[in-house]
Protein backbone atom coordinates (compact mmCIF):
# COMPACT_ATOMS: atom_id res chain seq x y z
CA UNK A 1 99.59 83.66 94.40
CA UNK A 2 99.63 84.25 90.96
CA UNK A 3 97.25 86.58 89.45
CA UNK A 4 95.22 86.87 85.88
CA UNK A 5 95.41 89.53 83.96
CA UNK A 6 93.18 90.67 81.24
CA UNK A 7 94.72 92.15 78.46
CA UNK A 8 92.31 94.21 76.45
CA UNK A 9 92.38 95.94 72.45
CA UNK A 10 89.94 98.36 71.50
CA UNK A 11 88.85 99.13 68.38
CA UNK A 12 86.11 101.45 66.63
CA UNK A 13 84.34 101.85 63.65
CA UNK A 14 81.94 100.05 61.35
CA UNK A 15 84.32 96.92 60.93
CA UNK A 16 85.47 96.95 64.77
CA UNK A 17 83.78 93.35 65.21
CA UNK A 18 85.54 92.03 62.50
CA UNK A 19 88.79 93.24 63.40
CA UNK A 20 88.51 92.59 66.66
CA UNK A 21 87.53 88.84 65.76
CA UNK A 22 91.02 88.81 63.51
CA UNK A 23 92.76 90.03 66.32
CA UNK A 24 92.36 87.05 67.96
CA UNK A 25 93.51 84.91 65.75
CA UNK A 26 96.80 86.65 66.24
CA UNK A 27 96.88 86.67 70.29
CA UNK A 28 96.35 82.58 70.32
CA UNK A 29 99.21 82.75 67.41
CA UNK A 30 101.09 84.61 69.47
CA UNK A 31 100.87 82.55 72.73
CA UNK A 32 101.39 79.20 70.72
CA UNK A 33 104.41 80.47 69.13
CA UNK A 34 105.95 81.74 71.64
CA UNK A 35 104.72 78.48 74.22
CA UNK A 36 102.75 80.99 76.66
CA UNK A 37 99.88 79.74 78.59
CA UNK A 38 96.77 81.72 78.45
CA UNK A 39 93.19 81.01 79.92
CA UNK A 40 90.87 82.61 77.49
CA UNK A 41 91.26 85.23 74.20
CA UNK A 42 88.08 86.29 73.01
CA UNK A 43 85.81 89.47 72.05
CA UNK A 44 83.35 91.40 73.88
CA UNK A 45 80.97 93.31 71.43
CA UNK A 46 79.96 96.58 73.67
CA UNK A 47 78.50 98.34 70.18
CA UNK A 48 77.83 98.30 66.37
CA UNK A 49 81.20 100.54 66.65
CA UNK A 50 82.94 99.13 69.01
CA UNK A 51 84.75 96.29 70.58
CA UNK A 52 87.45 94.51 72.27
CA UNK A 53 89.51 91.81 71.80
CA UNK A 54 91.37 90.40 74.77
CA UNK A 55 93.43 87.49 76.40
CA UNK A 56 93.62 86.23 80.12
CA UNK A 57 97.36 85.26 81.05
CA UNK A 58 99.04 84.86 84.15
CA UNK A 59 100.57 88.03 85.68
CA UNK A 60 104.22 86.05 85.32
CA UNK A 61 103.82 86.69 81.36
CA UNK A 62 102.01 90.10 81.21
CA UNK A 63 104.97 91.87 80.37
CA UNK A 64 105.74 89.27 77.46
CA UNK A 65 102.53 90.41 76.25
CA UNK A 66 102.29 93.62 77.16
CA UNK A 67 106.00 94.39 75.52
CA UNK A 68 105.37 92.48 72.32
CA UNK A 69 101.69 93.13 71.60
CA UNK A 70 101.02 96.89 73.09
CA UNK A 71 97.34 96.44 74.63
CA UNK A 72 95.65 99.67 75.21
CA UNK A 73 94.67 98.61 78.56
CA UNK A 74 94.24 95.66 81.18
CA UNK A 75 92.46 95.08 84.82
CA UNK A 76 93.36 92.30 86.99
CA UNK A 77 90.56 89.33 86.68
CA UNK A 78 88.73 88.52 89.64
């Protein structure tokens, strides 16, 4: 069985949402140029001053990912 991973960016500050909204734009680049299947990339807003942007890919192409793009962290999706 194959698991999903969630790969996650933080970022702080008064313009966190908006960077972490651009962010995105850049992980779905990412994924289409290199022809890597991922589930969901989106942002979770935890604060005015911070949030996280973060894809859901297979645990097969994490490293891809995880090599390429340097996440600061990621949990296994359940």
């Amino acid at each position: 069985m194959n698991r999903k991973i969630r790969l996650i960016w933080e970022f702080r500050g008064p313009d966190a949402l908006e960077t972490a909204k651009h962010h995105v734009i850049h992980l779905k680049e990412f994924a289409t140029i290199e022809k890597l299947h991922f589930y969901k990339s989106d942002i979770a807003k935890k604060s005015d001053y911070f949030c996280t942007a973060y894809i859901i890919v297979d645990e097969i192409n994490m490293l891809t990912y995880k090599n390429a793009l340097k996440p600061d962290r990621g949990t296994v999706v359940i």
